[in-house]
Protein backbone atom coordinates (compact mmCIF):
# COMPACT_ATOMS: atom_id res chain seq x y z
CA UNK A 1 106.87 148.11 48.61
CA UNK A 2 109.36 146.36 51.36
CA UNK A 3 108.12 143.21 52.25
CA UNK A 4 109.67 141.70 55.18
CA UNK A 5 111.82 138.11 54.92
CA UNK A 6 110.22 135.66 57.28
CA UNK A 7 111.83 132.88 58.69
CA UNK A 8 109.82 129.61 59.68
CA UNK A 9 111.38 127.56 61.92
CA UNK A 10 111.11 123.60 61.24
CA UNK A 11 108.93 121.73 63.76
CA UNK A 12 110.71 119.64 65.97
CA UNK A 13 108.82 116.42 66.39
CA UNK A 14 107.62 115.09 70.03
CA UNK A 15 108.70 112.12 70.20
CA UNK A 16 112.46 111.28 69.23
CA UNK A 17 112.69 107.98 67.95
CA UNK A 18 116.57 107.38 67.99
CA UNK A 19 115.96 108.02 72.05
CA UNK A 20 112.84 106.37 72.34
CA UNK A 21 112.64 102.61 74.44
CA UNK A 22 110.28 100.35 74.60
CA UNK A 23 109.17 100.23 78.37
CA UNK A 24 110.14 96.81 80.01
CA UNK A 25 106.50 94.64 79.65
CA UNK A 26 105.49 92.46 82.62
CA UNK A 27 105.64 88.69 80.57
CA UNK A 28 103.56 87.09 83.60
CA UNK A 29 100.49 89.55 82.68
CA UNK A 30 98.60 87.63 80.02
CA UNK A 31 96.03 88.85 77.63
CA UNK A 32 92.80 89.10 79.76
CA UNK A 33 94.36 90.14 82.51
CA UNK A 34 96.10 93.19 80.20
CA UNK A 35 92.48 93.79 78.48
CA UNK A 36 90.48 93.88 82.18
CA UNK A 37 92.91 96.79 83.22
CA UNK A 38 92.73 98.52 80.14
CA UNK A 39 89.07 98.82 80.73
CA UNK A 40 88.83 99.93 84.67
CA UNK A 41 91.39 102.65 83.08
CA UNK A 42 88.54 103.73 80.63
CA UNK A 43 86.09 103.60 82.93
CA UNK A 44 87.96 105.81 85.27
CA UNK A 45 88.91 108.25 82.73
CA UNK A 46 84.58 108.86 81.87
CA UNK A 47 83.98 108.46 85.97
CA UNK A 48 86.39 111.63 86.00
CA UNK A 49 84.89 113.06 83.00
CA UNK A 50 81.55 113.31 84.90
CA UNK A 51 82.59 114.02 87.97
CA UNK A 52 84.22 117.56 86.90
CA UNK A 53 81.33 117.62 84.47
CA UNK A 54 78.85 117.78 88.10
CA UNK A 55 81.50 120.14 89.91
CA UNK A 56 81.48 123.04 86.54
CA UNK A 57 77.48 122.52 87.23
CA UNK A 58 77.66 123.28 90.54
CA UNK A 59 80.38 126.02 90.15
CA UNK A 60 83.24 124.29 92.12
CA UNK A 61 85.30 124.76 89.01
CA UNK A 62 85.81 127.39 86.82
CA UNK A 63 88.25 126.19 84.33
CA UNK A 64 85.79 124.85 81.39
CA UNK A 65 88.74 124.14 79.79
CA UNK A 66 89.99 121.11 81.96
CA UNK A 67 86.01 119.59 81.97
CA UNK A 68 86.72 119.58 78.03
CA UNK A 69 89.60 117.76 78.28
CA UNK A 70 88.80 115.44 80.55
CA UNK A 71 85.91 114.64 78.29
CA UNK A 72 87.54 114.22 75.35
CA UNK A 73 90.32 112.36 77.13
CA UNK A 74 87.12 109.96 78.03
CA UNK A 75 85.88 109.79 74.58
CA UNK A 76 88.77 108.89 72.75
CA UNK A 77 89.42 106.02 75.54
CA UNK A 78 86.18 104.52 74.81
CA UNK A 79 86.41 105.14 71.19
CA UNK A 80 90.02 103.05 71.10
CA UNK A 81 88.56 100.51 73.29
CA UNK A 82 85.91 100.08 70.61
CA UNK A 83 87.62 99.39 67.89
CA UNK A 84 90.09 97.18 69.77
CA UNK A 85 87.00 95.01 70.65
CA UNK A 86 85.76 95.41 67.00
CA UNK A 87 88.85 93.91 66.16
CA UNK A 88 89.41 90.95 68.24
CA UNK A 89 85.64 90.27 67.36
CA UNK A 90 86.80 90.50 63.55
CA UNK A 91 89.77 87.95 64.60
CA UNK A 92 87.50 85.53 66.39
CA UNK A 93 85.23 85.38 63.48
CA UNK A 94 88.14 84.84 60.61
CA UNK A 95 89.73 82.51 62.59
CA UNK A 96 86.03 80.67 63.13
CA UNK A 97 85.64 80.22 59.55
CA UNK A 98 88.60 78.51 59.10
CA UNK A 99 88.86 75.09 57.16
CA UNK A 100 90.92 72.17 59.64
């Protein structure tokens, strides 16, 4: 029986760190300011999820595929925002019970 010698190539990673930069942060932006655009973001993300969520109901699109994505994109925005405010919640409350 001949069998065949496969060759797998290696996977080349997306994102190159030796090339990678940090993008230049605004310093004047401070925290709230950071957090209040992060959520309109999120919200506009699920505002988009719905709204080609009402045009595949009414058959204006026909790619299911981008409604899925755009709803997922949605979810895992909210789902991140979550946990970030789970977090500073967390933070508040350690740093509450601290002995001065």
């Amino acid at each position: 029986m001949d069998i065949l010698k496969t060759t797998i190539a290696p996977i080349k990673p997306t994102l190159d760190l030796e090339t990678a930069s940090v993008k230049n942060v605004d310093q004047s932006v401070n925290f709230g300011e950071f957090l209040k655009t992060a959520v309109e973001e999120v919200d506009g993300l699920q505002h988009q999820s719905a709204d080609m969520k009402t045009q595949l109901i009414t058959g204006q699109v026909d790619n299911i595929h981008d409604v899925m994505i755009a709803g997922q994109k949605a979810e895992l925005a909210f789902q991140l925002t979550m946990q970030v405010r789970n977090k500073v919640i967390e933070a508040y409350q350690e740093i509450m019970r601290m002995q001065i």
